[in-house]
PDB file of N, CA and C in Angstrom:
ATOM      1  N   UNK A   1      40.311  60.757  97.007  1.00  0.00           N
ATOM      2  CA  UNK A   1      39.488  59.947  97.892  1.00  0.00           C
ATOM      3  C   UNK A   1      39.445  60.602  99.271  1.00  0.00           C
ATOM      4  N   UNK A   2      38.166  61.045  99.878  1.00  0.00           N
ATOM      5  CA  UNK A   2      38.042  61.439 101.134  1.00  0.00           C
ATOM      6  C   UNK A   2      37.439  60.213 102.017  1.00  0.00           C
ATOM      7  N   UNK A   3      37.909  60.346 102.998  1.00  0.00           N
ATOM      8  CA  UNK A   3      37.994  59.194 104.184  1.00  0.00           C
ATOM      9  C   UNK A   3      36.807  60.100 105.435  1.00  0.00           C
ATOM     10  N   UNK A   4      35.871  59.205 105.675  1.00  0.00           N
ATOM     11  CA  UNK A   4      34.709  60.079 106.470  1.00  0.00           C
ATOM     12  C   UNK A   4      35.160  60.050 107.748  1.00  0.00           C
ATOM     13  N   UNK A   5      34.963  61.161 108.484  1.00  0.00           N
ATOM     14  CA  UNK A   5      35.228  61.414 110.026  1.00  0.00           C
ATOM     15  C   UNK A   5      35.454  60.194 110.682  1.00  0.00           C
ATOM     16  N   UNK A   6      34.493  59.539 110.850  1.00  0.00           N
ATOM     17  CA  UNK A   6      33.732  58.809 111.443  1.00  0.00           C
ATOM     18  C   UNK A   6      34.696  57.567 111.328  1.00  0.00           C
ATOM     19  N   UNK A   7      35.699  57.291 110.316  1.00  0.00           N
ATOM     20  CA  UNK A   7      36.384  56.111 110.128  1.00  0.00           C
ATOM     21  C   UNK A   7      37.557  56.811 110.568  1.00  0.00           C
ATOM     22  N   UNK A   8      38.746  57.692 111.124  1.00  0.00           N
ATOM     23  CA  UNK A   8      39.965  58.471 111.654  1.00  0.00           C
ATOM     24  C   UNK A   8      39.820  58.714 112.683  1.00  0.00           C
ATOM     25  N   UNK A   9      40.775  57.783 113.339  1.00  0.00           N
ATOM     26  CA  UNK A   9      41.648  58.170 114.763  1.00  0.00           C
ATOM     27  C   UNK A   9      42.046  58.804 114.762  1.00  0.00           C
ATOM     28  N   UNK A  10      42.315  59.335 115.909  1.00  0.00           N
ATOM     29  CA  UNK A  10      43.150  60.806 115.953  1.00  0.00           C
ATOM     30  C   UNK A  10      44.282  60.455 117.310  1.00  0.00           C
ATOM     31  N   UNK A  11      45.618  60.670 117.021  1.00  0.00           N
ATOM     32  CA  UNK A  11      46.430  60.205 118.182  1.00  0.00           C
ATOM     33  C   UNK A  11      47.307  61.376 118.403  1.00  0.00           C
ATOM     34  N   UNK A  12      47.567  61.684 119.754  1.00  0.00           N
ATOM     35  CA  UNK A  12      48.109  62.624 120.017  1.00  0.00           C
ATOM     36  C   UNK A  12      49.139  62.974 120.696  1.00  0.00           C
ATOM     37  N   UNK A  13      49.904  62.531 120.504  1.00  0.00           N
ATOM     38  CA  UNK A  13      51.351  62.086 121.473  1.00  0.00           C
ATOM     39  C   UNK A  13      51.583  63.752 122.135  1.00  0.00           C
ATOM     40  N   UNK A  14      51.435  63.530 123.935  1.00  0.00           N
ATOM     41  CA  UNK A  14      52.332  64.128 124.253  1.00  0.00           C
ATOM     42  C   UNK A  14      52.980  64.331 125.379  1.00  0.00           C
ATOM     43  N   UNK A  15      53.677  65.162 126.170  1.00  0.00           N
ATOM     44  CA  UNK A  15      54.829  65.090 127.110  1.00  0.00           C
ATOM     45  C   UNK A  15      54.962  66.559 127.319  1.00  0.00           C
ATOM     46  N   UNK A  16      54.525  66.482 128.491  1.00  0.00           N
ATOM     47  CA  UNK A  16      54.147  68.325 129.765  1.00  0.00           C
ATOM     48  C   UNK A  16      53.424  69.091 128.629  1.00  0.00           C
ATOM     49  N   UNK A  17      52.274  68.549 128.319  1.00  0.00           N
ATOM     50  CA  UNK A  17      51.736  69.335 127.044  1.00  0.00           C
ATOM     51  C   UNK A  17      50.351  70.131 127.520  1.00  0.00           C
ATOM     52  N   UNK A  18      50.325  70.148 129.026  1.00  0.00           N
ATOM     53  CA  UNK A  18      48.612  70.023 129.828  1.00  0.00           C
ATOM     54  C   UNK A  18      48.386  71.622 129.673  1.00  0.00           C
ATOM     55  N   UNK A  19      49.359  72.533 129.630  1.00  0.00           N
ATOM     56  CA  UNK A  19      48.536  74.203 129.059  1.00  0.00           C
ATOM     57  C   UNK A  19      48.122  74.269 127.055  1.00  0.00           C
ATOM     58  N   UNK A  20      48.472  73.508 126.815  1.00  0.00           N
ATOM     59  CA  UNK A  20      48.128  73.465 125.514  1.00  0.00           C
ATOM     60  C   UNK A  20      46.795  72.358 124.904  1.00  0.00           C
ATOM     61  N   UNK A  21      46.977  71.455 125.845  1.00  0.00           N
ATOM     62  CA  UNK A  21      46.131  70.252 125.043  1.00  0.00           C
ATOM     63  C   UNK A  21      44.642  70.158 124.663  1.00  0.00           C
ATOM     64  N   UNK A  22      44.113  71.294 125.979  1.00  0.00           N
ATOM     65  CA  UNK A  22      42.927  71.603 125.571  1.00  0.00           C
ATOM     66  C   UNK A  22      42.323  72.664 124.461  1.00  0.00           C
ATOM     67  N   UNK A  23      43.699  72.984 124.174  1.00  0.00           N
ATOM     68  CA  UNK A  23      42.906  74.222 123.319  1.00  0.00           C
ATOM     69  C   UNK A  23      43.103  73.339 121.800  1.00  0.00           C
ATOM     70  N   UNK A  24      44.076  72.582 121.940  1.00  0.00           N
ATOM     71  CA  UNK A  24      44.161  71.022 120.199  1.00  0.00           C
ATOM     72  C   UNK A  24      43.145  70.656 120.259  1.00  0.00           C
ATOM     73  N   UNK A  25      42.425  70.069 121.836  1.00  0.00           N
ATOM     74  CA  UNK A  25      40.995  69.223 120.929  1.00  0.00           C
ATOM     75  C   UNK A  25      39.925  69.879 120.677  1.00  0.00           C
ATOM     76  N   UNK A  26      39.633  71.159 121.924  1.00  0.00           N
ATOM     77  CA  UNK A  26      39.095  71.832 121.043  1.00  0.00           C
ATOM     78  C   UNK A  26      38.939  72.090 119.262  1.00  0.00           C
ATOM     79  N   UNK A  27      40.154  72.518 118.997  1.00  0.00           N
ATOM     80  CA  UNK A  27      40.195  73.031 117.456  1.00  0.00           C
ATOM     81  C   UNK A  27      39.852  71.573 116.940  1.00  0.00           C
ATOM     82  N   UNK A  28      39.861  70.320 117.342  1.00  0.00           N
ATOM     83  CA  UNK A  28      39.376  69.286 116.364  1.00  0.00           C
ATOM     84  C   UNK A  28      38.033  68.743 116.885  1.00  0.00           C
ATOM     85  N   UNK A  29      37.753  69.124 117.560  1.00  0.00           N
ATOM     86  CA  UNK A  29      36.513  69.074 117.779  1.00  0.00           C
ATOM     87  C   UNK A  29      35.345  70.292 116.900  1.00  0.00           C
ATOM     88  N   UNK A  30      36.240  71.228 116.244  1.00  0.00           N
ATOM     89  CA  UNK A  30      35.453  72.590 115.647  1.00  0.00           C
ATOM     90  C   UNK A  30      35.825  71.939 114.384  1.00  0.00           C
ATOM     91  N   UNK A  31      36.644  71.111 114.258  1.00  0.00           N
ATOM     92  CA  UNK A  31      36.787  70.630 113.105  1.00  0.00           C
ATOM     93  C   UNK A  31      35.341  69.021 112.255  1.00  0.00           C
ATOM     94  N   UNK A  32      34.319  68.918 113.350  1.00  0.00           N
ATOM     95  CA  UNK A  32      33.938  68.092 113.395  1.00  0.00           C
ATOM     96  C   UNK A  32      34.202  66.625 113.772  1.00  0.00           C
ATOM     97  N   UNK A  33      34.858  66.527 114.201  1.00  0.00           N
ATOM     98  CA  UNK A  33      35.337  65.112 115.142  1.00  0.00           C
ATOM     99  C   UNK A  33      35.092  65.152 116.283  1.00  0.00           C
ATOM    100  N   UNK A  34      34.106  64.157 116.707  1.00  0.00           N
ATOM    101  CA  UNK A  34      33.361  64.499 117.782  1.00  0.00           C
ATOM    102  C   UNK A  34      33.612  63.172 118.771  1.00  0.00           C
ATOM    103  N   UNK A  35      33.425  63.054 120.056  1.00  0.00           N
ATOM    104  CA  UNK A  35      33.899  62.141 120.891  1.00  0.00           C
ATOM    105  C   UNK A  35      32.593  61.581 120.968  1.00  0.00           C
ATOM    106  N   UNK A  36      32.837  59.820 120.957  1.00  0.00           N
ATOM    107  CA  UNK A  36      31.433  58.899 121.215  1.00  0.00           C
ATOM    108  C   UNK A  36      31.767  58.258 122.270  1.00  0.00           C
ATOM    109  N   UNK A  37      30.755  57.515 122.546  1.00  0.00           N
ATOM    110  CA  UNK A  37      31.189  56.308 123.260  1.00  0.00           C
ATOM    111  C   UNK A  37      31.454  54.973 122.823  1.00  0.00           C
ATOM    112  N   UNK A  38      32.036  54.053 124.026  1.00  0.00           N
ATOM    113  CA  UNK A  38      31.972  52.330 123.567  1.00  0.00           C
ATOM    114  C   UNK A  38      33.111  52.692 122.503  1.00  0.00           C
ATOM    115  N   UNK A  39      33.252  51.571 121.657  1.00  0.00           N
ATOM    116  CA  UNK A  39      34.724  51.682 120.600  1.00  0.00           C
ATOM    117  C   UNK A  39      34.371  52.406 119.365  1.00  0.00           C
ATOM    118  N   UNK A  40      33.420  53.241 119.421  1.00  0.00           N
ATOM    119  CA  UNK A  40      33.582  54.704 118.307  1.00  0.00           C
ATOM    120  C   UNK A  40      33.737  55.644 118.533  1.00  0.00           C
ATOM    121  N   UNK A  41      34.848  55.666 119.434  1.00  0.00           N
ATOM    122  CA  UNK A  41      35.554  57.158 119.622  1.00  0.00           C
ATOM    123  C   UNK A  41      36.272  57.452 118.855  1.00  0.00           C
ATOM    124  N   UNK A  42      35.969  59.033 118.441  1.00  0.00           N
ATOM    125  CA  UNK A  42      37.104  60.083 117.764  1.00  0.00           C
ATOM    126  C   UNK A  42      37.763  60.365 118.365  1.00  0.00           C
ATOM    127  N   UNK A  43      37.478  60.457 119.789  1.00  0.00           N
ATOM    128  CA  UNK A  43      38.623  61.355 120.586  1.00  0.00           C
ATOM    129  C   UNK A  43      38.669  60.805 121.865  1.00  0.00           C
ATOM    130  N   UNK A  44      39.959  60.155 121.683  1.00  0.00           N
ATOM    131  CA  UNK A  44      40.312  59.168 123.284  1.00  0.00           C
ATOM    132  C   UNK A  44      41.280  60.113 123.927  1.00  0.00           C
ATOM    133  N   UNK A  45      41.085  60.165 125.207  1.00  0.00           N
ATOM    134  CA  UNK A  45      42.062  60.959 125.978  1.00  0.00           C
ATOM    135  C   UNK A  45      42.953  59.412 126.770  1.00  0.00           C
ATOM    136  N   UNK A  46      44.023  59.277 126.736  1.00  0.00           N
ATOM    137  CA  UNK A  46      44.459  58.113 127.490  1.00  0.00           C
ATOM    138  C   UNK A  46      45.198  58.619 128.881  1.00  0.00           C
TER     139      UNK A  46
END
């Protein structure tokens, strides 16, 4: 059973992670998970 993009959160725990973090969402963003707005976001930065 595959689960569509579009329904997976993506959570990303982290701690002094700011030289690395952009190059993670990148790669999931190349992965097709794409950031929306309003409450259908793939990709929340908190």
């Amino acid at each position: 059973m595959q689960v569509p993009k579009d329904q997976i959160t993506i959570i990303l725990p982290t701690l002094n992670e700011e030289q690395a973090i952009g190059k993670i969402i990148d790669e999931i963003k190349q992965e097709g998970y794409t950031k929306h707005h309003a409450n259908k976001s793939k990709i929340k930065i908190i």
